[in-house]
C-alpha atoms as a PDB file:
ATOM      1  CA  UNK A   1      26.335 -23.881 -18.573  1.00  0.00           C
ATOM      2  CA  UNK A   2      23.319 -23.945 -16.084  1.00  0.00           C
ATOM      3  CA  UNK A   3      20.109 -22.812 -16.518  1.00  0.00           C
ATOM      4  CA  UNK A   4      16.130 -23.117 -15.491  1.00  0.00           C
ATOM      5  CA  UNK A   5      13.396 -23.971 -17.475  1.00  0.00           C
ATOM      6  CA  UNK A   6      11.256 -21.268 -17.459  1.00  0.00           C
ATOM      7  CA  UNK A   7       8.179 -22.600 -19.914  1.00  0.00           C
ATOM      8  CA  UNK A   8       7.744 -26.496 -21.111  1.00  0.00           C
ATOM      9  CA  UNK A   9       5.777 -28.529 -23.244  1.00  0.00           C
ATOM     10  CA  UNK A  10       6.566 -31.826 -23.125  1.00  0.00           C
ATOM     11  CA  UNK A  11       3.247 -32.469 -25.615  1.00  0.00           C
ATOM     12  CA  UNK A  12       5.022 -30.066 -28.432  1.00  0.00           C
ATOM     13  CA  UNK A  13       8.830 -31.019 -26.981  1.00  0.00           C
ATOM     14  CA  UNK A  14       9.853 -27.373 -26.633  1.00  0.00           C
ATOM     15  CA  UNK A  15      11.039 -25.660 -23.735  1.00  0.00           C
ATOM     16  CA  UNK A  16      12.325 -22.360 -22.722  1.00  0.00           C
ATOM     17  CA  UNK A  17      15.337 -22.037 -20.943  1.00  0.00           C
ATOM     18  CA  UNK A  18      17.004 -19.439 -18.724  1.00  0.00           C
ATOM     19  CA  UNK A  19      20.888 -19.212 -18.706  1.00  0.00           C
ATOM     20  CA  UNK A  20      22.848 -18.581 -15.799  1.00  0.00           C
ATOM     21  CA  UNK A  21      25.226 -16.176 -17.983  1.00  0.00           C
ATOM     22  CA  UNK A  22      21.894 -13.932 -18.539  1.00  0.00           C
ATOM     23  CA  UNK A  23      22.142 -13.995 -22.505  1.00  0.00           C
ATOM     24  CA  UNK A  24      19.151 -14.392 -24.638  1.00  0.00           C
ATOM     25  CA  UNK A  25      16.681 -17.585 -23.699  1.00  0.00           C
ATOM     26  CA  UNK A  26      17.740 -20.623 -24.602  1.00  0.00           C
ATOM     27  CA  UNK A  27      15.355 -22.656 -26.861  1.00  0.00           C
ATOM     28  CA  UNK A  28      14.978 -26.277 -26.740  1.00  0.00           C
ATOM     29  CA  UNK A  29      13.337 -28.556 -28.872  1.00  0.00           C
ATOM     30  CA  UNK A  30      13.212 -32.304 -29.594  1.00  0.00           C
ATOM     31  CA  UNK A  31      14.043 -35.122 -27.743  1.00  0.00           C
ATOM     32  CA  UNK A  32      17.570 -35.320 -29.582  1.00  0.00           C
ATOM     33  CA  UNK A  33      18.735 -32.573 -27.578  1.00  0.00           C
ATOM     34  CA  UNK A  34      18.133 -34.370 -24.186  1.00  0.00           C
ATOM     35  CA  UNK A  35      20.651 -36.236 -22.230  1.00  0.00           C
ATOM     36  CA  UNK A  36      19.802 -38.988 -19.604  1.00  0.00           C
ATOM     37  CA  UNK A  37      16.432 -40.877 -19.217  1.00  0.00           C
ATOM     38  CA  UNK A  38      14.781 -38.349 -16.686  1.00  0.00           C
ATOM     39  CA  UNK A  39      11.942 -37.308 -18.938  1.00  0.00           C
ATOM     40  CA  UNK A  40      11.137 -33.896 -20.447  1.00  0.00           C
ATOM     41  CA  UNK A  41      12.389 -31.276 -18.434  1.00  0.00           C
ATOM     42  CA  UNK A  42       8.913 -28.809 -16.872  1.00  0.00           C
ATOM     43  CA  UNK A  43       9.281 -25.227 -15.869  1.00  0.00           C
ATOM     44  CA  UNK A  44      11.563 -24.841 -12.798  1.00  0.00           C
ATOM     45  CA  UNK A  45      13.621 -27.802 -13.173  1.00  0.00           C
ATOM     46  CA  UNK A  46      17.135 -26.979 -12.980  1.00  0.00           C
ATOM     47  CA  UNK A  47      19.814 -28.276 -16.175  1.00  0.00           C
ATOM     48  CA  UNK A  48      23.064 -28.466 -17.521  1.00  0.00           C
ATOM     49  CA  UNK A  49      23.251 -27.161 -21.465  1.00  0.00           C
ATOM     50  CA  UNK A  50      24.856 -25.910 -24.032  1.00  0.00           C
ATOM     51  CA  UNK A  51      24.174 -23.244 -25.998  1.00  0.00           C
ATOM     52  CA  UNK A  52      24.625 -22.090 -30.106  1.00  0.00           C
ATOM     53  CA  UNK A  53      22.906 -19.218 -31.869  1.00  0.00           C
ATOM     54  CA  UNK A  54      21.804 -20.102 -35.553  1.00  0.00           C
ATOM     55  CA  UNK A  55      20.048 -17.414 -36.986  1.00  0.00           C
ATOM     56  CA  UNK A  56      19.610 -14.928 -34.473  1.00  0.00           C
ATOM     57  CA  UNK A  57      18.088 -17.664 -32.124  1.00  0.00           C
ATOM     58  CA  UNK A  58      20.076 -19.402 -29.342  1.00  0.00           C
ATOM     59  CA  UNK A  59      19.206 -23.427 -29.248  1.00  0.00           C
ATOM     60  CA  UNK A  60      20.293 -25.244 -26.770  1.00  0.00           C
ATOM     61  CA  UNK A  61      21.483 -28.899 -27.011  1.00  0.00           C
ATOM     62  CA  UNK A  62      22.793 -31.626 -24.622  1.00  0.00           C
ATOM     63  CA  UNK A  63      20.550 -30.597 -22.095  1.00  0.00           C
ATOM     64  CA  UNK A  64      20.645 -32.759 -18.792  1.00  0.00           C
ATOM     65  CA  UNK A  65      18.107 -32.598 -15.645  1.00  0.00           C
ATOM     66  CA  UNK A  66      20.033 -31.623 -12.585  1.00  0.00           C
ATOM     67  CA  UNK A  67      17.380 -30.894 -10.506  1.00  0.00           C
ATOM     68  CA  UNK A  68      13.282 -31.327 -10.426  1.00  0.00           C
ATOM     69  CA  UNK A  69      10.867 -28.761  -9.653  1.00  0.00           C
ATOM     70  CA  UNK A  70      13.422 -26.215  -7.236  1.00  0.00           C
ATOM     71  CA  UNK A  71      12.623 -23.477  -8.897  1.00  0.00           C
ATOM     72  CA  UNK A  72       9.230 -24.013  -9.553  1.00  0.00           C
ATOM     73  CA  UNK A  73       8.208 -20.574  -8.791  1.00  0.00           C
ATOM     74  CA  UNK A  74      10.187 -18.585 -10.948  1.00  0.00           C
ATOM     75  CA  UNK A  75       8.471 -18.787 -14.122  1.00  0.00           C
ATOM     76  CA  UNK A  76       5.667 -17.118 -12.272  1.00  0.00           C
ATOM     77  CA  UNK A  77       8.037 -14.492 -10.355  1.00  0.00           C
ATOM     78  CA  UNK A  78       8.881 -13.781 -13.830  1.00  0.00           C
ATOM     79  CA  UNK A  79       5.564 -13.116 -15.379  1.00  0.00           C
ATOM     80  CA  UNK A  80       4.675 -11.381 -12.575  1.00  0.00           C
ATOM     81  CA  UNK A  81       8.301  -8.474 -12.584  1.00  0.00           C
ATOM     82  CA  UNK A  82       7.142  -8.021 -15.720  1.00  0.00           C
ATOM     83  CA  UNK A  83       3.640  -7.555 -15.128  1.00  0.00           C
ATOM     84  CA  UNK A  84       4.794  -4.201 -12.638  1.00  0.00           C
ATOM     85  CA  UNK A  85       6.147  -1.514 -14.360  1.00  0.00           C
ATOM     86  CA  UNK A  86       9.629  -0.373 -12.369  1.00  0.00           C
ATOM     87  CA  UNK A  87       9.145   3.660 -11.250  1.00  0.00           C
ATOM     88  CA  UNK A  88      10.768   6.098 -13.183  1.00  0.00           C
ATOM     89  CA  UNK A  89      13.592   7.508 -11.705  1.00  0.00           C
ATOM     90  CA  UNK A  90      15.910  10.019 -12.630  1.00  0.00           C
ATOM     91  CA  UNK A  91      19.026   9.329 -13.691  1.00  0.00           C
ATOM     92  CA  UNK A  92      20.621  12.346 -12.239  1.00  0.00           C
ATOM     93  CA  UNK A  93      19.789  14.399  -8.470  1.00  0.00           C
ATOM     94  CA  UNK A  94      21.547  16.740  -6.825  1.00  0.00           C
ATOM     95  CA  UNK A  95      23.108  15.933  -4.065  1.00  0.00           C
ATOM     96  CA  UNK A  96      25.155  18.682  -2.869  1.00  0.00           C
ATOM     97  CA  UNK A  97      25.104  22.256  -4.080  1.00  0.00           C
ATOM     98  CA  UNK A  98      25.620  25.842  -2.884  1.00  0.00           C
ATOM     99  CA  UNK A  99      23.299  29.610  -3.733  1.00  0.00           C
ATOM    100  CA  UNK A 100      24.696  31.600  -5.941  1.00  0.00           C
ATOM    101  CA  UNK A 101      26.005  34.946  -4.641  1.00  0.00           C
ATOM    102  CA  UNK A 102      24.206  38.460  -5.133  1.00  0.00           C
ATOM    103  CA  UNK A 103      27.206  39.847  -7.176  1.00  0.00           C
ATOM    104  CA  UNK A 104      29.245  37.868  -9.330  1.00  0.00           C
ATOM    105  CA  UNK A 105      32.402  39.017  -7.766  1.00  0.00           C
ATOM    106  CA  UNK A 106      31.856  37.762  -4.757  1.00  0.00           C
ATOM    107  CA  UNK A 107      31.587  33.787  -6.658  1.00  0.00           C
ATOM    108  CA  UNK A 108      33.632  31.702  -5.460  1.00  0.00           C
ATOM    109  CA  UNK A 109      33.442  28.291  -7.607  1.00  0.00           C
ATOM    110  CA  UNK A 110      32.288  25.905  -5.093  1.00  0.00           C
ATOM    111  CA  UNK A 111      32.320  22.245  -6.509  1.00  0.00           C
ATOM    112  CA  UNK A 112      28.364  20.499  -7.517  1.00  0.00           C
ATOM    113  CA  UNK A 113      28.154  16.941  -6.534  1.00  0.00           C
ATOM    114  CA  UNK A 114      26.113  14.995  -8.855  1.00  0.00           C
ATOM    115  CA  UNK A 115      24.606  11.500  -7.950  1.00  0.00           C
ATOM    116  CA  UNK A 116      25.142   9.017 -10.920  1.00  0.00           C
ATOM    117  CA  UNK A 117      23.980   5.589 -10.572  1.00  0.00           C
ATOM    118  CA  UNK A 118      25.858   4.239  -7.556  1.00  0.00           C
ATOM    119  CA  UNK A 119      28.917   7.011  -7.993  1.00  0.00           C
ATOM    120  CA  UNK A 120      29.380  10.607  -7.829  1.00  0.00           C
ATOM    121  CA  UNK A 121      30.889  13.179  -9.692  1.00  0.00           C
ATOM    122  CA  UNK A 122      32.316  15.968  -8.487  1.00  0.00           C
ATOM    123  CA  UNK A 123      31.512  19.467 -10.873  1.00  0.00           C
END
């Protein structure tokens, strides 16, 4: 699998690792778990890994450098999508509808279109 470091410390050999098949963080830790001689991998480096959850925590293992500093900037592009709070937005709008009549005899059922998500569904 591929993924980016997102946080390192190469002084406490742990890093934090972001997967490419957007499961939980991956957690690294130790130099056992490192492949090839390029060094502790720092936040935005790009690596090959792979992944197994032990007690609710996913570790990663054989991790390999594939890149240096190309993504340097998301761990801060992170930090700061969370730092935003996304606007609220209903999950349901009108987006077609029709008045009632004055007397209920004259109703005709005329169909409600509902906007859900990126579909619509027709009442």
């Amino acid at each position: 699998m591929i993924g980016v470091i997102v946080w390192s410390s190469a002084a406490k050999l742990k890093a934090v690792i972001w997967c490419e098949d957007q499961g939980a963080l991956a957690y690294l830790q130790g130099n056992d778990n490192i492949l090839g001689d390029n060094g502790w991998p720092e936040a935005g480096d790009m690596v090959e890994l792979e992944t197994e959850v032990r007690k609710d925590l996913r570790h990663a293992f054989n991790v390999r450098i594939l890149t240096e500093g190309k993504f340097t900037e998301l761990p801060e592009l992170l930090r700061d999508l969370g730092a935003t709070p996304a606007p609220a937005r209903p999950a349901l709008r009108i987006v077609s509808s029709q008045e009632l009549p004055a007397k209920p005899e004259d109703a005709v059922r005329a169909p409600t279109l509902l906007a859900l998500g990126a579909g619509q569904v027709r009442l």
